[in-house]
C-alpha atoms as a PDB file:
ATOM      1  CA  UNK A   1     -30.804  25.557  -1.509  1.00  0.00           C
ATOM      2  CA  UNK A   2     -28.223  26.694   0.686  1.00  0.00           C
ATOM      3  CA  UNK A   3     -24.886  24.094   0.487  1.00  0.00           C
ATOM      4  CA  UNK A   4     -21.974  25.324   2.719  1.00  0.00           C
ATOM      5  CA  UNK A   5     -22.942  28.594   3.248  1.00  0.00           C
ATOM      6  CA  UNK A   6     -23.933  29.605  -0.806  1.00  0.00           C
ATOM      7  CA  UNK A   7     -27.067  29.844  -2.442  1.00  0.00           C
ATOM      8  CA  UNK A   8     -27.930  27.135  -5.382  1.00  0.00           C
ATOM      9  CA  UNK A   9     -31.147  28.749  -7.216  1.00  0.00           C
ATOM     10  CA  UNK A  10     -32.409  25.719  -8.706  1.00  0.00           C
ATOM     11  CA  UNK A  11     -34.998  27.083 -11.660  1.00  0.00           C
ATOM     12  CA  UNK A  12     -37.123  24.858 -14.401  1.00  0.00           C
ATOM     13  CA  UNK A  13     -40.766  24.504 -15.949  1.00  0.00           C
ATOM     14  CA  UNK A  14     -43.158  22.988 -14.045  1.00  0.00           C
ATOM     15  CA  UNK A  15     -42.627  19.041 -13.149  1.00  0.00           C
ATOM     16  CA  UNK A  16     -38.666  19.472 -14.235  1.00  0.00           C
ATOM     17  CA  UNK A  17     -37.543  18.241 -11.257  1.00  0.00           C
ATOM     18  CA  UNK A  18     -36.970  21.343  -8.623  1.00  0.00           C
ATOM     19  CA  UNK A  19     -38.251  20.034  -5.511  1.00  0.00           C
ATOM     20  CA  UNK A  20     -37.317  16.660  -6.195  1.00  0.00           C
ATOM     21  CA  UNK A  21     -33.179  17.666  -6.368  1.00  0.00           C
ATOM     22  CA  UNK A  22     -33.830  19.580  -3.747  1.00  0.00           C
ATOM     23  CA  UNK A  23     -35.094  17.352  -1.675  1.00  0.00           C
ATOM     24  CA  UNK A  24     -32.380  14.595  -2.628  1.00  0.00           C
ATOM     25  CA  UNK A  25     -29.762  18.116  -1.710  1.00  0.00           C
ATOM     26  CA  UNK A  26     -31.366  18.185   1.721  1.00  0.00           C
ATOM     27  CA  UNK A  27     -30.959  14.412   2.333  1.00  0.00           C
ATOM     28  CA  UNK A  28     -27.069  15.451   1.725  1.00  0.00           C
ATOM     29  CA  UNK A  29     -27.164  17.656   4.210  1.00  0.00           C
ATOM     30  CA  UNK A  30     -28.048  21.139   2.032  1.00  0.00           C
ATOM     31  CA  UNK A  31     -30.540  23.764   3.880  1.00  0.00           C
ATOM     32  CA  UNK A  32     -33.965  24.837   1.989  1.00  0.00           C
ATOM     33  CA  UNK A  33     -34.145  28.416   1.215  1.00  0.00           C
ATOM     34  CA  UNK A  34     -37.244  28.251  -0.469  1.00  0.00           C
ATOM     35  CA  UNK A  35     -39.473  26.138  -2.861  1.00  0.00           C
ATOM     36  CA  UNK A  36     -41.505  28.094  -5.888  1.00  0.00           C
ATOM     37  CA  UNK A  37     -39.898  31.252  -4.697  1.00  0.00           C
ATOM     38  CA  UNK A  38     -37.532  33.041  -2.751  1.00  0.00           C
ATOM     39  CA  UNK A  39     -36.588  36.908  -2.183  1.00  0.00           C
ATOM     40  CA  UNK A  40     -33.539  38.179  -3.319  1.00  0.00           C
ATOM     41  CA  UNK A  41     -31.854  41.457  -2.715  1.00  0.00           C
ATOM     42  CA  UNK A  42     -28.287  42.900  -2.932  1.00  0.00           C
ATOM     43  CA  UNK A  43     -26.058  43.299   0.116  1.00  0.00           C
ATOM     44  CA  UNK A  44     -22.808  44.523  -0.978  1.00  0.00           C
ATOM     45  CA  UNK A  45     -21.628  42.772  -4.090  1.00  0.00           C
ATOM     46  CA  UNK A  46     -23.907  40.047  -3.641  1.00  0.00           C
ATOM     47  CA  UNK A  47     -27.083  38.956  -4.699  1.00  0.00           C
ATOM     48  CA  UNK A  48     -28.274  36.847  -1.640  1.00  0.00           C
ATOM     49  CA  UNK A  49     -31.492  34.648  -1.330  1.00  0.00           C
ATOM     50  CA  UNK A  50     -33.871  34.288   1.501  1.00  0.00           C
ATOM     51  CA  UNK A  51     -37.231  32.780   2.051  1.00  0.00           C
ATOM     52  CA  UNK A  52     -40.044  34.574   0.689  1.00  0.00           C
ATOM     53  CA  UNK A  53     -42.123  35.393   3.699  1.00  0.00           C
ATOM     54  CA  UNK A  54     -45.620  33.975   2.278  1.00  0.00           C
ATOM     55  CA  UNK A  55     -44.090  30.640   2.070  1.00  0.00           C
ATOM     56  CA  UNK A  56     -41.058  30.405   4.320  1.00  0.00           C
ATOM     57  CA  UNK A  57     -40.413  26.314   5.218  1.00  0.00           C
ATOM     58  CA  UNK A  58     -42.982  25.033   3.224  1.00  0.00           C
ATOM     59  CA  UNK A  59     -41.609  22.183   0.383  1.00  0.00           C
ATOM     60  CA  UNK A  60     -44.429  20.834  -1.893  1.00  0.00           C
ATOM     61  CA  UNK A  61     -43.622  16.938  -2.009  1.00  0.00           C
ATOM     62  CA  UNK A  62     -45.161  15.712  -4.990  1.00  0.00           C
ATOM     63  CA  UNK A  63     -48.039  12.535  -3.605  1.00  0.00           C
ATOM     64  CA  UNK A  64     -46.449  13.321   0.113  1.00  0.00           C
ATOM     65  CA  UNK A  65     -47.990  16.982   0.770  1.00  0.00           C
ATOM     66  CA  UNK A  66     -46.503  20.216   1.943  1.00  0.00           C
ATOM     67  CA  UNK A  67     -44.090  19.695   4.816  1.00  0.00           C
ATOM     68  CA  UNK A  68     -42.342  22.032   6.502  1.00  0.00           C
ATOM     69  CA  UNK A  69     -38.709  22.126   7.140  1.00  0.00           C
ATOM     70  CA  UNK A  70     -35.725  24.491   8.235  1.00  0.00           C
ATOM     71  CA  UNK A  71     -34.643  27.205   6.521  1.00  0.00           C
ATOM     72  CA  UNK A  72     -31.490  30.179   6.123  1.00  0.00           C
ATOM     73  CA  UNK A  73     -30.780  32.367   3.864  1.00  0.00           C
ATOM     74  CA  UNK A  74     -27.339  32.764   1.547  1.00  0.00           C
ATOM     75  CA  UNK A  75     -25.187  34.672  -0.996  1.00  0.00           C
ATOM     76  CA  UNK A  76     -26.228  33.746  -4.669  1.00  0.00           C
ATOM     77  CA  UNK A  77     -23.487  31.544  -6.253  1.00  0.00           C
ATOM     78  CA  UNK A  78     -24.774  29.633  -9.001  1.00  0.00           C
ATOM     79  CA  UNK A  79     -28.172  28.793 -11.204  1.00  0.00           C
ATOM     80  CA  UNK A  80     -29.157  26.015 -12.200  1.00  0.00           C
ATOM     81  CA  UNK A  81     -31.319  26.013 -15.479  1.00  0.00           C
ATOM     82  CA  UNK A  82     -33.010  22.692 -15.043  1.00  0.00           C
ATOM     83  CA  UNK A  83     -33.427  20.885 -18.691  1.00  0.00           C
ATOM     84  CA  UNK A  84     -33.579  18.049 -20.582  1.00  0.00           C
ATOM     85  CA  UNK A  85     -31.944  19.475 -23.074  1.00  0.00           C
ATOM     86  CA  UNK A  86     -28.589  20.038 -21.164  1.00  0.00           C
ATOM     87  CA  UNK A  87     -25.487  19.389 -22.974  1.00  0.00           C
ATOM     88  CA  UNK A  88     -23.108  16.785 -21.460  1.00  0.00           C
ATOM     89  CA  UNK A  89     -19.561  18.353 -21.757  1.00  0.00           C
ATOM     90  CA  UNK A  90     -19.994  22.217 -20.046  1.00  0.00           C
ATOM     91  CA  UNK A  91     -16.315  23.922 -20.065  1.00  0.00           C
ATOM     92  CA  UNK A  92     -17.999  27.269 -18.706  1.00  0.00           C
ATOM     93  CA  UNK A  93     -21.250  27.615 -17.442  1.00  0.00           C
ATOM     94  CA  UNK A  94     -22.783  30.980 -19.169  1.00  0.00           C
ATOM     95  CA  UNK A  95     -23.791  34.302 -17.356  1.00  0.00           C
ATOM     96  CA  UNK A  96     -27.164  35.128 -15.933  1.00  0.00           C
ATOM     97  CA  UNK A  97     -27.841  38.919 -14.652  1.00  0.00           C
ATOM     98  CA  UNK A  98     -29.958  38.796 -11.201  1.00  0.00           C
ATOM     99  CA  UNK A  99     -30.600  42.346  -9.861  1.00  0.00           C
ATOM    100  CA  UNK A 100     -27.987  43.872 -11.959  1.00  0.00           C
ATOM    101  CA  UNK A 101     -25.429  41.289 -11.008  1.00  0.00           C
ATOM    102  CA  UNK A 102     -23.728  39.017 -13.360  1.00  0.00           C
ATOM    103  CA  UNK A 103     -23.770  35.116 -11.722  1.00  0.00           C
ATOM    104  CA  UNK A 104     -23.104  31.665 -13.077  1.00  0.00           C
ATOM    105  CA  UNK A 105     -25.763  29.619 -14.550  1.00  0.00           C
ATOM    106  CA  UNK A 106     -25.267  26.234 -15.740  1.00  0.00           C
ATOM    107  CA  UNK A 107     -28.123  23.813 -17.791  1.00  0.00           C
ATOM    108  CA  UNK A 108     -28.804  20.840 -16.041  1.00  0.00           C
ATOM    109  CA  UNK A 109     -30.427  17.776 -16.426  1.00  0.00           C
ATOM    110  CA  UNK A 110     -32.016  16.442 -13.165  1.00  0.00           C
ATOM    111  CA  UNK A 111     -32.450  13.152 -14.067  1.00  0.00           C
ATOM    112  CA  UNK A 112     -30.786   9.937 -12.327  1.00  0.00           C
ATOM    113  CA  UNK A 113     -29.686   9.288  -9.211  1.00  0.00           C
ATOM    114  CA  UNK A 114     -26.713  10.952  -9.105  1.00  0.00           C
ATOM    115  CA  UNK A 115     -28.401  14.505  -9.336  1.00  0.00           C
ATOM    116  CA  UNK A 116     -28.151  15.627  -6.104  1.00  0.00           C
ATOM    117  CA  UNK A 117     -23.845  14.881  -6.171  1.00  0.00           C
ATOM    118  CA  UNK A 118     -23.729  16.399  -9.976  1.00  0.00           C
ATOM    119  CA  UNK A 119     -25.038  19.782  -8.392  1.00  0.00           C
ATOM    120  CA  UNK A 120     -22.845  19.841  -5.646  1.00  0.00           C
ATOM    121  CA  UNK A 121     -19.757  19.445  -7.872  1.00  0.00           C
ATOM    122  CA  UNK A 122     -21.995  21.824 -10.423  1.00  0.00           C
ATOM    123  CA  UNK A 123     -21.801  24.365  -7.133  1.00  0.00           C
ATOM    124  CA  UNK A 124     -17.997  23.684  -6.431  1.00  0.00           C
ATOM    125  CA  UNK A 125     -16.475  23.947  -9.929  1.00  0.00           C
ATOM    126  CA  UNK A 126     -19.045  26.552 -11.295  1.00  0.00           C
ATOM    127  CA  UNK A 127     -20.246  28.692  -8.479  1.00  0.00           C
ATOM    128  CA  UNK A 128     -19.496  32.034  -7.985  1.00  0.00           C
ATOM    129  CA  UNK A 129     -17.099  32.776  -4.795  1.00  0.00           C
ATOM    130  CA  UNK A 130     -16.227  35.555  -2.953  1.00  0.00           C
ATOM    131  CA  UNK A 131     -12.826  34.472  -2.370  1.00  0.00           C
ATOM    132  CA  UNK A 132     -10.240  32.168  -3.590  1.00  0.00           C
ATOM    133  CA  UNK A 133     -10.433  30.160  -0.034  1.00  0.00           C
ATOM    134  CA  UNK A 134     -14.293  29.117  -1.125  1.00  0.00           C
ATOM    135  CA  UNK A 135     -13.292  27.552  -4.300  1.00  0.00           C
ATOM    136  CA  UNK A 136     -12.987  23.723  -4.003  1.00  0.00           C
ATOM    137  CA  UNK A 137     -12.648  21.061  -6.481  1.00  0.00           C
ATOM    138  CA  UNK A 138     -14.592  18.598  -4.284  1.00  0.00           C
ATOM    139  CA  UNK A 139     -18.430  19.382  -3.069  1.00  0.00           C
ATOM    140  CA  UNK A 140     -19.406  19.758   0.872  1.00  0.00           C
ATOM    141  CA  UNK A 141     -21.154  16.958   2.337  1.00  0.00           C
ATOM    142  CA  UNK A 142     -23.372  17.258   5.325  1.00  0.00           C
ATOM    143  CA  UNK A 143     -23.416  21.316   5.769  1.00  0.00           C
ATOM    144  CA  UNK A 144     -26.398  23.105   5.869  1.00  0.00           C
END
């Protein structure tokens, strides 16, 4: 999911909930990258996602169907390890390496219906950023 301008790699098991926050992330205004997959490849000091060509705007909406929708492509700025399992206080989120490049990733349960705000501030207080000026304490509504 792309959410003002950075990547959100949303990963889980099967069923955890990855379409469904990222379809409650596009009602926000966030843009799909890609569902079940996307291609990532280093450009400069970032890792940046883009659709993966095979499936490029196509969402599986579980008992709705494939649909297809928009997509863009974005610099990598924070995981999220979707889990029941998450812990409720996170001070730090830990270190994942993605093509030889140390990002953010941050266990996170998907459940309730605040999900979709909980990753955006998740993406604002936790995500990797270029510069200082991208770093906000508040998450972007309605960018894409």
């Amino acid at each position: 999911m792309a959410i003002g301008g950075r990547a959100l790699l949303i990963e889980g098991v099967p069923g955890s909930g990855k379409s469904s926050l990222a379809l409650a992330l596009i009602d926000r205004g966030a843009t799909l990258i890609g569902d079940d997959g996307v291609t990532l490849e280093v450009r400069g000091a970032a890792v940046c996602a883009s659709p993966a060509p095979a499936t490029a705007g196509l969402i599986e909406l579980r008992n709705v169907g494939i649909v297809s929708l928009p997509t863009t492509e974005a610099p990598v700025a924070l995981v999220l390890d979707l889990r029941d399992d998450a812990p409720r206080f996170v001070e730090q989120a830990d270190r994942i390496e993605l093509i030889d490049r140390s990002l953010p990733r941050l266990a996170f349960d998907p459940r309730g219906p605040a999900a979709a705000v909980r990753a955006e501030y998740a993406l604002a207080l936790h995500g990797h950023t270029e510069s200082a000026s991208q770093t906000a304490a508040q998450p972007s509504h309605g960018t894409g």
